[in-house]
C-alpha atoms as a PDB file:
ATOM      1  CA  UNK A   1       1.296  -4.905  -4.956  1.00  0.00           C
ATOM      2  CA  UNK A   2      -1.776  -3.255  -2.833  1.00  0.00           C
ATOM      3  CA  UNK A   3      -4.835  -2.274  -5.171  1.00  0.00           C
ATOM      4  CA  UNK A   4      -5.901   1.394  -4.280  1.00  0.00           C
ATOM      5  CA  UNK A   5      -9.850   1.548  -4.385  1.00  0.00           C
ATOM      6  CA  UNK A   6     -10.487   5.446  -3.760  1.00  0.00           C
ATOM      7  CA  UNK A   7     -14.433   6.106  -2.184  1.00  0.00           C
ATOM      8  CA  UNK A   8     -16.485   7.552  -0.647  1.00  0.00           C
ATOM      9  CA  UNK A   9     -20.131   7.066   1.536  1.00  0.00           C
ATOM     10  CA  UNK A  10     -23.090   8.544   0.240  1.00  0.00           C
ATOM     11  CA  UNK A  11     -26.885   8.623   1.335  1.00  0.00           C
ATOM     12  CA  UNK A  12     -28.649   6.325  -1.036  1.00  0.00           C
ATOM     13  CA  UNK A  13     -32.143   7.605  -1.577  1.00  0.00           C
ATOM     14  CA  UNK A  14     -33.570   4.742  -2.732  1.00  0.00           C
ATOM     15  CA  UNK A  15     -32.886   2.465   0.057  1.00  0.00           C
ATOM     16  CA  UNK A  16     -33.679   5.475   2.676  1.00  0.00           C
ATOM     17  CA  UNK A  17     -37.232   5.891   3.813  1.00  0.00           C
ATOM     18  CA  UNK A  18     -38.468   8.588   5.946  1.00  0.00           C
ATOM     19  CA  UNK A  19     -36.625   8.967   9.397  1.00  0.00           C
ATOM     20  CA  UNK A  20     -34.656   5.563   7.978  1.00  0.00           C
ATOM     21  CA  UNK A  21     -31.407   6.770   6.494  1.00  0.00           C
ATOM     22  CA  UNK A  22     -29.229   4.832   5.063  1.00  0.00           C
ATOM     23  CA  UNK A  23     -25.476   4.756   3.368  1.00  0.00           C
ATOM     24  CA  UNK A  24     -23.880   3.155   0.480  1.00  0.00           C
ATOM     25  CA  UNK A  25     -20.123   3.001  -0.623  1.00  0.00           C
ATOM     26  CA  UNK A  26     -19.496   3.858  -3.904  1.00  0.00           C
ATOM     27  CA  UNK A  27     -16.397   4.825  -5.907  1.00  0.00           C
ATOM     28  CA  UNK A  28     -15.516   8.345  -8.104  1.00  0.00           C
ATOM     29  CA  UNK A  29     -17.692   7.340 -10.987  1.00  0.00           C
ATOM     30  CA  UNK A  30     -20.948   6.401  -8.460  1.00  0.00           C
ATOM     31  CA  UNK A  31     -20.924   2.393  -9.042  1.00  0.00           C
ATOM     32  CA  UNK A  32     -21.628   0.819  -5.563  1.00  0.00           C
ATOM     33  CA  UNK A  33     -18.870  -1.079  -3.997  1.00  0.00           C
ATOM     34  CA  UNK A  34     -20.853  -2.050  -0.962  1.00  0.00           C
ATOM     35  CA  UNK A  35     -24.397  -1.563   0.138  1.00  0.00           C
ATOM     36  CA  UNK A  36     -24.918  -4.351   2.920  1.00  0.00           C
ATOM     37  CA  UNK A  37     -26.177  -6.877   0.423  1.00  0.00           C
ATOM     38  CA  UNK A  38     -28.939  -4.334  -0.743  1.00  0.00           C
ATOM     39  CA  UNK A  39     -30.063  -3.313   2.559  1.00  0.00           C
ATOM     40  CA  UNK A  40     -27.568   0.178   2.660  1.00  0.00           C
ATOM     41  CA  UNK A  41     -26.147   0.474   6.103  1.00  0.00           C
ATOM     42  CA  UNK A  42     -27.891   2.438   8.686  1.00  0.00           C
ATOM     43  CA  UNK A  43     -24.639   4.979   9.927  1.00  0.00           C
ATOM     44  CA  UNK A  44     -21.687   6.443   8.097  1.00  0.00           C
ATOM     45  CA  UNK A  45     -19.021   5.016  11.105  1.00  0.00           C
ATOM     46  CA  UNK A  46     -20.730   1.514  10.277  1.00  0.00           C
ATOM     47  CA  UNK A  47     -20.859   1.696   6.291  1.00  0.00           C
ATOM     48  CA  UNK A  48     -16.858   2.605   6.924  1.00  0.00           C
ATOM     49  CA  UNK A  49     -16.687  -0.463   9.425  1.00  0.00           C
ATOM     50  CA  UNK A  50     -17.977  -3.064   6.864  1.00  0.00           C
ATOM     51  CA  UNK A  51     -16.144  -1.681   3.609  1.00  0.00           C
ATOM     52  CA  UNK A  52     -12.909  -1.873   5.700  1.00  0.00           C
ATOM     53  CA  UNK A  53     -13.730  -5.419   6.914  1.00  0.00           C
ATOM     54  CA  UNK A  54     -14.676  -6.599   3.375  1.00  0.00           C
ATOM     55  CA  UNK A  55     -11.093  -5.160   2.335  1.00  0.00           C
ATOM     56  CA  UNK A  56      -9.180  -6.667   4.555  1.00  0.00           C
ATOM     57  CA  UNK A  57      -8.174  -9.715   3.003  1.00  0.00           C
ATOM     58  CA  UNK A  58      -8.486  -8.391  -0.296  1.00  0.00           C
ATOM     59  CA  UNK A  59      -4.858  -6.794  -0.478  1.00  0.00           C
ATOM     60  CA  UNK A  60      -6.936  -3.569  -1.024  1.00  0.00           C
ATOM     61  CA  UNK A  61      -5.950  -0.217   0.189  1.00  0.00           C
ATOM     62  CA  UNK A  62      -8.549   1.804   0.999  1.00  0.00           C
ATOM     63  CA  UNK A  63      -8.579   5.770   0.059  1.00  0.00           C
ATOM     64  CA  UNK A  64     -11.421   8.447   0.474  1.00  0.00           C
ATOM     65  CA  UNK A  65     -12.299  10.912  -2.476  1.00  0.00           C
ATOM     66  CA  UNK A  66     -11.784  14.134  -2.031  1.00  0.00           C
ATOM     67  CA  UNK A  67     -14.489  16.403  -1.115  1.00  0.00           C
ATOM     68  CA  UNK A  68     -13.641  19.206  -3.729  1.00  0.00           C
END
């Protein structure tokens, strides 16, 4: 049986400086699943690309939180 892990990608303001955005993947109570060992990833599309890679293997089924 698949393990659901429901997320979603946030701006992390702490890794972000200036013009230098950056993401994070956390979960629904805001506990980082990924954050490109510390660094926070520099796009949305490539914060999604390296959760789903890390998953992969896993048996995990990905799922995106609601925006509501």
């Amino acid at each position: 049986m698949s393990e659901i892990v429901y997320y979603r990608i946030i701006r992390d303001a702490q890794l972000s400086r200036g013009r230098d955005i950056r993401f994070v993947v956390v979960d629904a109570q805001n506990r980082i699943l990924d954050n490109a060992r510390g660094y926070g990833y520099t796009s949305w599309r490539n914060a999604l690309r390296g959760f789903a890679w890390k998953c992969r293997n896993r048996g995990v089924k990905m799922k995106p939180l609601s925006s509501s």
